[in-house]
C-alpha atoms as a PDB file:
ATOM      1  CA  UNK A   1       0.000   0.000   0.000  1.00  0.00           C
ATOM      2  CA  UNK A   2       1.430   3.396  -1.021  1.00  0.00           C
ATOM      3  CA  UNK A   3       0.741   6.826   0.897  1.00  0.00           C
ATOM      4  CA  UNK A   4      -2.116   8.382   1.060  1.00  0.00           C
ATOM      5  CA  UNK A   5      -3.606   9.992  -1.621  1.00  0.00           C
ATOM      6  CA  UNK A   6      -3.493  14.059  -1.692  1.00  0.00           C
ATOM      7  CA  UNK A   7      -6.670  15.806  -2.716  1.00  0.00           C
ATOM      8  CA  UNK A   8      -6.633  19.644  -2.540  1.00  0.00           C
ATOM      9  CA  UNK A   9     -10.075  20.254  -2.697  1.00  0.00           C
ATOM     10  CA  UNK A  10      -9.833  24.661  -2.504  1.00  0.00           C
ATOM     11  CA  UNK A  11     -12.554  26.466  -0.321  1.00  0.00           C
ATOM     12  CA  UNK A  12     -14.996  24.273   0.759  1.00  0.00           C
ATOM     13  CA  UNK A  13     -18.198  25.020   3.559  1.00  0.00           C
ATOM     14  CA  UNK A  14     -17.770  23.269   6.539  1.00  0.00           C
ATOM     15  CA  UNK A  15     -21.021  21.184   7.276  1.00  0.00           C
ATOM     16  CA  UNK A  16     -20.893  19.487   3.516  1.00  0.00           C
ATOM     17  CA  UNK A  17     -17.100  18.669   4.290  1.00  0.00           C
ATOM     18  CA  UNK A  18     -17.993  17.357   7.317  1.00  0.00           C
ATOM     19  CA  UNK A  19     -21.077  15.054   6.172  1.00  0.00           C
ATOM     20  CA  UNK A  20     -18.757  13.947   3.183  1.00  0.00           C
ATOM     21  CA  UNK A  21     -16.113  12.445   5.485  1.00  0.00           C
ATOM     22  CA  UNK A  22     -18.287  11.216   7.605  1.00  0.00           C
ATOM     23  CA  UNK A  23     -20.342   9.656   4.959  1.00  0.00           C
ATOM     24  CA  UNK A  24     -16.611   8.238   2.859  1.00  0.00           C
ATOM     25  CA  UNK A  25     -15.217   6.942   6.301  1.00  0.00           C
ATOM     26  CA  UNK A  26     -18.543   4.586   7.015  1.00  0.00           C
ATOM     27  CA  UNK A  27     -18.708   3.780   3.450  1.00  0.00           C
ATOM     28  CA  UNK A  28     -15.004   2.464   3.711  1.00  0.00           C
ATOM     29  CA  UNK A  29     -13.737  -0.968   3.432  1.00  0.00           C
ATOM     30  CA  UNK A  30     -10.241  -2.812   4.003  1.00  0.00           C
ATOM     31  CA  UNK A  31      -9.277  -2.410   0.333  1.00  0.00           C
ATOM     32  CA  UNK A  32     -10.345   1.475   0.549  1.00  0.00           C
ATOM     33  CA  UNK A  33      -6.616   3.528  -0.191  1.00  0.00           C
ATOM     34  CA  UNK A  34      -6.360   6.327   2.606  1.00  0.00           C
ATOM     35  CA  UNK A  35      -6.653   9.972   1.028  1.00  0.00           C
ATOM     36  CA  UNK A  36      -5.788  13.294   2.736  1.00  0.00           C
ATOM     37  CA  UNK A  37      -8.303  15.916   1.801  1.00  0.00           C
ATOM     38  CA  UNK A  38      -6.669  19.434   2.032  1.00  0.00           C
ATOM     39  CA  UNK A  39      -8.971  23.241   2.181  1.00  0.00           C
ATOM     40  CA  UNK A  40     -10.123  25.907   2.909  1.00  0.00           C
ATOM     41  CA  UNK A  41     -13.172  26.927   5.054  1.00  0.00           C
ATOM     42  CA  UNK A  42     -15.698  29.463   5.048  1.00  0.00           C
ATOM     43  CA  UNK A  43     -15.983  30.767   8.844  1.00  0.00           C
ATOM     44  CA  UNK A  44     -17.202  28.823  11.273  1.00  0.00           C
ATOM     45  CA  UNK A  45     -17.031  28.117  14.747  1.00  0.00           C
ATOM     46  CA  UNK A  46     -16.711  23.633  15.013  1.00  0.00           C
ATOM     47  CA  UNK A  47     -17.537  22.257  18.792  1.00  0.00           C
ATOM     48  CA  UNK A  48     -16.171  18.786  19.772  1.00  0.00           C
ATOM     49  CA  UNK A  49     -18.095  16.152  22.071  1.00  0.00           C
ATOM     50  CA  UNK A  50     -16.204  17.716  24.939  1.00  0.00           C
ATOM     51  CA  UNK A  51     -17.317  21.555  24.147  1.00  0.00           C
ATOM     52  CA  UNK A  52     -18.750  23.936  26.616  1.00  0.00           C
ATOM     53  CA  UNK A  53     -21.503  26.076  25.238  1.00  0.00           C
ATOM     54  CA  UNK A  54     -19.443  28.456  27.808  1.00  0.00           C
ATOM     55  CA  UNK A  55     -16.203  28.885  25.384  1.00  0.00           C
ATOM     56  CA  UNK A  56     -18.195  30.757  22.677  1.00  0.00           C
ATOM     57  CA  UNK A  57     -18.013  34.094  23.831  1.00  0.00           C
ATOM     58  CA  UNK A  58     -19.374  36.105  21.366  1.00  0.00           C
ATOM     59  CA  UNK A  59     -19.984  34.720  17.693  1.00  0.00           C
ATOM     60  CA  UNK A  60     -21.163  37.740  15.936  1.00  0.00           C
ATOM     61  CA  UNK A  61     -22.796  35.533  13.087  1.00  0.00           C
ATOM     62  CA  UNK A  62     -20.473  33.392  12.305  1.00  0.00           C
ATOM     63  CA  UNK A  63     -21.920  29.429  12.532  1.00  0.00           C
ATOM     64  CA  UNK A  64     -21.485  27.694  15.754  1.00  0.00           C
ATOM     65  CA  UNK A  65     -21.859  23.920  14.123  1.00  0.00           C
ATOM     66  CA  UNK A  66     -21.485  20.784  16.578  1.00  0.00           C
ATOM     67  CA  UNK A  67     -19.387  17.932  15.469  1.00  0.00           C
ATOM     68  CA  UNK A  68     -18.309  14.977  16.345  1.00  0.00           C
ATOM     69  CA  UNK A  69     -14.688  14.979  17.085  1.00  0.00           C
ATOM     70  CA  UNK A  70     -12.756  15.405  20.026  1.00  0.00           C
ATOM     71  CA  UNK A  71     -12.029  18.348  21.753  1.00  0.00           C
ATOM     72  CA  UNK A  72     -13.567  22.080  22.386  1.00  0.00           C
ATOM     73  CA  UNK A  73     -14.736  24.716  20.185  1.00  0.00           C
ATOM     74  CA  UNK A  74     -12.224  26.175  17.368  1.00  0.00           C
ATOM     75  CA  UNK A  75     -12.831  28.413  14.409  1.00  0.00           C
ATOM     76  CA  UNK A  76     -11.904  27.775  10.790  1.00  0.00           C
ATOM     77  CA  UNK A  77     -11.647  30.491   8.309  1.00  0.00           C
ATOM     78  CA  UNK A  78     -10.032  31.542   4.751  1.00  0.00           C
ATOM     79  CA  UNK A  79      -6.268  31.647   4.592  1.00  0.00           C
ATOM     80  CA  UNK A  80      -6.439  28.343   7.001  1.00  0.00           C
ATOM     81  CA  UNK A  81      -5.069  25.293   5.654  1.00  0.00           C
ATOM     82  CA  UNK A  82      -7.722  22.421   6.884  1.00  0.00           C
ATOM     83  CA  UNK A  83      -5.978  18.480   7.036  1.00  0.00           C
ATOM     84  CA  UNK A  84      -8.101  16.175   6.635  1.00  0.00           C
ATOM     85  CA  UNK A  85      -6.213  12.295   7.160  1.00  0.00           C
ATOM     86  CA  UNK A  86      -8.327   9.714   6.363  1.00  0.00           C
ATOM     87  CA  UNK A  87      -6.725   6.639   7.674  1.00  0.00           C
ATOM     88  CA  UNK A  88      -7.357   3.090   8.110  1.00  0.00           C
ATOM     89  CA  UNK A  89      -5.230   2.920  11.480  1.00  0.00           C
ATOM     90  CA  UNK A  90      -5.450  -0.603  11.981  1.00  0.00           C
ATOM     91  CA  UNK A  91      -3.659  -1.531   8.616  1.00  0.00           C
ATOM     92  CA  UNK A  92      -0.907   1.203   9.438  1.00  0.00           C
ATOM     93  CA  UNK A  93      -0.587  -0.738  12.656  1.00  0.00           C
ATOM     94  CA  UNK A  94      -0.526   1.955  15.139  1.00  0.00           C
ATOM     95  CA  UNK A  95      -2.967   3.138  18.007  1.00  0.00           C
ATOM     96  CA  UNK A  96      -4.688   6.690  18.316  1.00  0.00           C
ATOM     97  CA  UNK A  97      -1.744   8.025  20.825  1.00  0.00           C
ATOM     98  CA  UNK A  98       0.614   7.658  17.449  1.00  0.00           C
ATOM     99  CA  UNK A  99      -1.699   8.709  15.128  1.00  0.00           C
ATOM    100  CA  UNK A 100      -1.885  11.974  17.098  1.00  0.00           C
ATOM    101  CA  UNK A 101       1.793  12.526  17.848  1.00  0.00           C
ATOM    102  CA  UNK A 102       2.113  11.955  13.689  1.00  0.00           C
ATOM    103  CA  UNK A 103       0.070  14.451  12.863  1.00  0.00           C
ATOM    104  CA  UNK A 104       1.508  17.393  15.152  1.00  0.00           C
ATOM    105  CA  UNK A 105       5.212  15.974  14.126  1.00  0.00           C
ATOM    106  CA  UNK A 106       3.781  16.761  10.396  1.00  0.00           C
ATOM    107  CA  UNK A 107       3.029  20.443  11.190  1.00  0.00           C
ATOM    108  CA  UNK A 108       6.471  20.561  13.200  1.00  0.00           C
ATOM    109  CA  UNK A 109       8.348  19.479  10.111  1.00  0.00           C
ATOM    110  CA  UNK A 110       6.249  21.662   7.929  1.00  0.00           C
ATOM    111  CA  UNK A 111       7.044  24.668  10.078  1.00  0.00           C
ATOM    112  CA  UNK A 112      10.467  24.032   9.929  1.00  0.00           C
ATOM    113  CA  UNK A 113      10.590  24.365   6.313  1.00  0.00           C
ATOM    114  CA  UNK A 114      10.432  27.886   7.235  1.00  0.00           C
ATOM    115  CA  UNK A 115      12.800  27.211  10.384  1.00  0.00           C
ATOM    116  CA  UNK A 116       9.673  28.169  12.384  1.00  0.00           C
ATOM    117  CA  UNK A 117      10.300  26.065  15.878  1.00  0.00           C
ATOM    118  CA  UNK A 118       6.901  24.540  16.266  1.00  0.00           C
ATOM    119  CA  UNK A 119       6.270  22.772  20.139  1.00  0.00           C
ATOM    120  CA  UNK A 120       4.304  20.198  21.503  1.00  0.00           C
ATOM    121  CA  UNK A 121       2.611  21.263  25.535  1.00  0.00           C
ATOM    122  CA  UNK A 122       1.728  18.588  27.515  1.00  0.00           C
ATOM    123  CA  UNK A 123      -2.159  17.605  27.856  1.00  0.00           C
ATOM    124  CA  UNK A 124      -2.726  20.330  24.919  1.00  0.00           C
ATOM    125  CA  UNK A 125      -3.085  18.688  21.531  1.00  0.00           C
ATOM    126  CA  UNK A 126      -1.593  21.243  18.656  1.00  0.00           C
ATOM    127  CA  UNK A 127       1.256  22.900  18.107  1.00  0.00           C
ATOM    128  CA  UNK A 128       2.758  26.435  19.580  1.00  0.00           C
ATOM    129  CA  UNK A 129       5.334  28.923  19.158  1.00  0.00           C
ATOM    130  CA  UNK A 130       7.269  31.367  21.337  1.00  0.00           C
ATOM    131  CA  UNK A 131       5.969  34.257  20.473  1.00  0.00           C
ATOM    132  CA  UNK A 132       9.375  36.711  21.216  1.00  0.00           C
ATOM    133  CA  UNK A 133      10.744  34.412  18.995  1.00  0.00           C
ATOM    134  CA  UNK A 134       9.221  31.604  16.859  1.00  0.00           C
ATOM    135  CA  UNK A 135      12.967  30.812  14.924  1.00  0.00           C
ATOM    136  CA  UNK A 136      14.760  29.420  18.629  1.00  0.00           C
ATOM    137  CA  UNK A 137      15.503  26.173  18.019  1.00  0.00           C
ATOM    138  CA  UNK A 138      15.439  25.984  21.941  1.00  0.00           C
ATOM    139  CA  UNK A 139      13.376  22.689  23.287  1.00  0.00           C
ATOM    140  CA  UNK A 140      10.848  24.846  25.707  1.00  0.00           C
ATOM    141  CA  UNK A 141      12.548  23.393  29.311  1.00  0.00           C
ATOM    142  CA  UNK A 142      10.808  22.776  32.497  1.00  0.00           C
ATOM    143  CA  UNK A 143       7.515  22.053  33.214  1.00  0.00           C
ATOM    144  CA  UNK A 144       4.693  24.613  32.011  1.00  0.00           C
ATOM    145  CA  UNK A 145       3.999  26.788  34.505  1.00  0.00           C
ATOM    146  CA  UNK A 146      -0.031  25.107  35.763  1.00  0.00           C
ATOM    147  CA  UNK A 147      -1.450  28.954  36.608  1.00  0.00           C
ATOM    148  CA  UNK A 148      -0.452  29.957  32.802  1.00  0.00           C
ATOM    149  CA  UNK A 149       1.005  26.950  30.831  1.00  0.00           C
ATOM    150  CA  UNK A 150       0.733  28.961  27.596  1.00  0.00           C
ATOM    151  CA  UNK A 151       2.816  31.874  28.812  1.00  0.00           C
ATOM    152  CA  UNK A 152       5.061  33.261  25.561  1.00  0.00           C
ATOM    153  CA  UNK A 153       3.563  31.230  23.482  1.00  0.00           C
ATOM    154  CA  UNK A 154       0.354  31.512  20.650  1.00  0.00           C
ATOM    155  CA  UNK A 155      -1.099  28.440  19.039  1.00  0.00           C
ATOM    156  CA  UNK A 156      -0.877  27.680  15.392  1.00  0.00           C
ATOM    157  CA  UNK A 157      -2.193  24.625  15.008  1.00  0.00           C
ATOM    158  CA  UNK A 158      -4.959  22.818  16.452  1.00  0.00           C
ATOM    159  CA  UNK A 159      -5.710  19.409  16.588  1.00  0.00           C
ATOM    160  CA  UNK A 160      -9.401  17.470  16.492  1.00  0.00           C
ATOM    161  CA  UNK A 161      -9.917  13.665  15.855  1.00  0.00           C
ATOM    162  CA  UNK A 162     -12.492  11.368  15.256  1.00  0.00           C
ATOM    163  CA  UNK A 163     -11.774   7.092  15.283  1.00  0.00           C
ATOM    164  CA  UNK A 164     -14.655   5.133  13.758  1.00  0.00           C
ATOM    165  CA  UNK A 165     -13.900   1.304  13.779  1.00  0.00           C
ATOM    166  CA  UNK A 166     -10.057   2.079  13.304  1.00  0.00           C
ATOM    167  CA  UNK A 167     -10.397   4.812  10.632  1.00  0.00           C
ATOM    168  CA  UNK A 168     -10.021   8.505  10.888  1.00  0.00           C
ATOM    169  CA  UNK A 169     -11.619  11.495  10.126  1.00  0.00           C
ATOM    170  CA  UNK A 170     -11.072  15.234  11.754  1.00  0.00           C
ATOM    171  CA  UNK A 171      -7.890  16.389  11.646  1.00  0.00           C
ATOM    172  CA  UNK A 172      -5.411  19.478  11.663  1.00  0.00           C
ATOM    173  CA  UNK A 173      -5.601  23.312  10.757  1.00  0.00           C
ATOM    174  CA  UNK A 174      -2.405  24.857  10.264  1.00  0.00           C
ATOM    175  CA  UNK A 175      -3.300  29.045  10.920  1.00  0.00           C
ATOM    176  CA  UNK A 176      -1.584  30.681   7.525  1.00  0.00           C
ATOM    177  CA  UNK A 177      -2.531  34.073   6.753  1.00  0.00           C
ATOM    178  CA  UNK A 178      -6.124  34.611   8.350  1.00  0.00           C
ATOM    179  CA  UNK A 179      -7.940  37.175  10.135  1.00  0.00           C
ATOM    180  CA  UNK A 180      -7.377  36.041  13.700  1.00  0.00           C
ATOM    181  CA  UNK A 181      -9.804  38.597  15.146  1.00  0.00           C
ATOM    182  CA  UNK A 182     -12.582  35.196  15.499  1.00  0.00           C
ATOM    183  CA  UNK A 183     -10.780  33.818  17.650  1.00  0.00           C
ATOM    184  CA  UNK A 184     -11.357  36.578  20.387  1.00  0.00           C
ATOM    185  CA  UNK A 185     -14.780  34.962  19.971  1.00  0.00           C
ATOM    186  CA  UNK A 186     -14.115  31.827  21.939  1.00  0.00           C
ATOM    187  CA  UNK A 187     -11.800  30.284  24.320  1.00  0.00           C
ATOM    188  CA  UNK A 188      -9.658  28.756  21.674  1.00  0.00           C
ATOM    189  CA  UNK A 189      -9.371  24.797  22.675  1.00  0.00           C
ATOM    190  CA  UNK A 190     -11.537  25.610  25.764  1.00  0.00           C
ATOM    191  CA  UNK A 191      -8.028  27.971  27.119  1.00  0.00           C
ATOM    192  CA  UNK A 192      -9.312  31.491  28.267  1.00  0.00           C
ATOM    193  CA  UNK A 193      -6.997  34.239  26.849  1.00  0.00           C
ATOM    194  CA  UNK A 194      -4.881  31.436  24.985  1.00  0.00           C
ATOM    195  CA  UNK A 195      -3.367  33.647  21.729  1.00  0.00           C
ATOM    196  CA  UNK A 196      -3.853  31.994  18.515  1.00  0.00           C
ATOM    197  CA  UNK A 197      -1.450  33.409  15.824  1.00  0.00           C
ATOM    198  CA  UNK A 198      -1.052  32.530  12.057  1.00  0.00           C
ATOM    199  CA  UNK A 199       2.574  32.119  10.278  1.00  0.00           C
ATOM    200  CA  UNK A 200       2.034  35.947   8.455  1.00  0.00           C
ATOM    201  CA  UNK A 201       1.881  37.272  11.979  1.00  0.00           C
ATOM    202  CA  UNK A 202       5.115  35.784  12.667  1.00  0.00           C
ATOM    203  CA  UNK A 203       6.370  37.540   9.813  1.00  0.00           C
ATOM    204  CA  UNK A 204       6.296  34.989   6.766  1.00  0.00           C
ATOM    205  CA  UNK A 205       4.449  35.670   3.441  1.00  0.00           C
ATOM    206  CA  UNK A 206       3.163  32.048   2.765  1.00  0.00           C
ATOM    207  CA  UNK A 207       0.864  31.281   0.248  1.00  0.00           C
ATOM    208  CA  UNK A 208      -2.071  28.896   1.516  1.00  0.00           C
ATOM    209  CA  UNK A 209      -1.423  26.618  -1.299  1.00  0.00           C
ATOM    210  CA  UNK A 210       2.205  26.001  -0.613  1.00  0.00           C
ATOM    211  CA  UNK A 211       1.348  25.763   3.174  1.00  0.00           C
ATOM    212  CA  UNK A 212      -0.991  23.088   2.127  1.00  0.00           C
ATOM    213  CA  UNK A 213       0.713  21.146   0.036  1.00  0.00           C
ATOM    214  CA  UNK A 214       4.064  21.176   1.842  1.00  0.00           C
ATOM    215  CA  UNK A 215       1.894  20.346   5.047  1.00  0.00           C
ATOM    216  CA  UNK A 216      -0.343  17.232   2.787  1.00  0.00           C
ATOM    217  CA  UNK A 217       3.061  15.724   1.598  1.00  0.00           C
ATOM    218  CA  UNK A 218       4.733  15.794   5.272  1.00  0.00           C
ATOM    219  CA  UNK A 219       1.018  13.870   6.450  1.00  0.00           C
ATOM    220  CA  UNK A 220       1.271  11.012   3.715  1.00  0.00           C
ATOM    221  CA  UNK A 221       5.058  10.620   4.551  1.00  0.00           C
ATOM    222  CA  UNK A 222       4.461   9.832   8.281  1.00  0.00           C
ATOM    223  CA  UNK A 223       0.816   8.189   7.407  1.00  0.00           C
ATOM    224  CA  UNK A 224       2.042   5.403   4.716  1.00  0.00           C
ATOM    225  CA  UNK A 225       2.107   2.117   5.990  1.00  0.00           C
END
């Protein structure tokens, strides 16, 4: 079996995505290929099983739709790149702990392309940078601090699964160019006053369809059997 397939499927609306996936994962079989769907949204506000109606602030109009994946309530939006894996985890041979730590090593390596230093916090799916500066190659040391474990850092990727008989769907949103100002909207991840930046606020003029597809072909590497 060779990697997963890349599809880069543009700007898509969310709910359609989401009922598409959800429809090609239960259709699935053991001779289905995995594919990695890559896009854009239109804005919207997703809530995992876990959500708290509490962590949307103030949505100003912009969807609130409930899904089934893990995790709180994050927002999606143009100049996002949007990861869908679609994997058949029990013929890669590896458990949902490795699926995860694949994924977020993907956006690492993709952020180093740009030798943006991306980090993993404990107990926090997604990925983070120092915000003084995102290009230290410094490991962050010690343990976060448990009154503010996101202190100097902003969030630029976040992380939401779901596992249905072994396969995936959900994924991973890398934050490209995008008008952040949503995210004041919620408690990103279900963190009060975490800061969610995007790689053009860290200085870097990326274009959404080289984020993608640098981020899509780091995915299938670490996803092929």
């Amino acid at each position: 079996m060779s990697e997963p397939l890349i599809r880069a499927r543009g700007r898509l609306p969310y709910e359609p995505t989401y009922a598409e996936m959800r429809a090609w994962t239960e259709a699935r079989d053991e001779a289905t290929p995995d594919e990695i769907w890559l896009c854009e949204h239109d804005p919207v506000y997703t809530q995992g099983l876990a959500g708290k109606a509490d962590h949307v602030l103030a949505p100003a109009g912009i969807p609130v739709v409930q899904t089934n994946r893990g995790g709180q309530v994050t927002y999606h939006g143009p100049g996002q790149v949007v990861a869908y894996p679609l994997i058949d985890l029990q013929r890669l041979g590896i458990y949902v702990k490795e699926y995860v730590y694949r994924i977020e090593e993907a956006v690492i390596r993709t952020l180093a392309t740009w030798r943006v230093t991306g980090h993993r916090v404990n107990s926090a799916p997604g990925i983070y940078v120092r915000l003084d500066d995102p290009f230290d190659h410094r490991a962050l040391t010690g343990p976060a601090d448990p009154r503010d474990p996101f202190r100097g850092l902003g969030k630029v990727s976040a992380l939401g699964i779901k596992v249905s008989r072994h396969r995936t769907y959900h994924g991973v949103a890398l934050n490209v160019a995008m008008d952040l100002a949503p995210f004041a909207g919620i408690n990103p991840c279900g963190y009060a006053g975490l800061q969610t930046v995007d790689l053009a606020k860290l200085g870097l003029a990326i274009e959404v369809p080289d984020a993608a597809q640098r981020l899509g072909e780091r995915l299938a590497a670490l996803l092929a059997p």
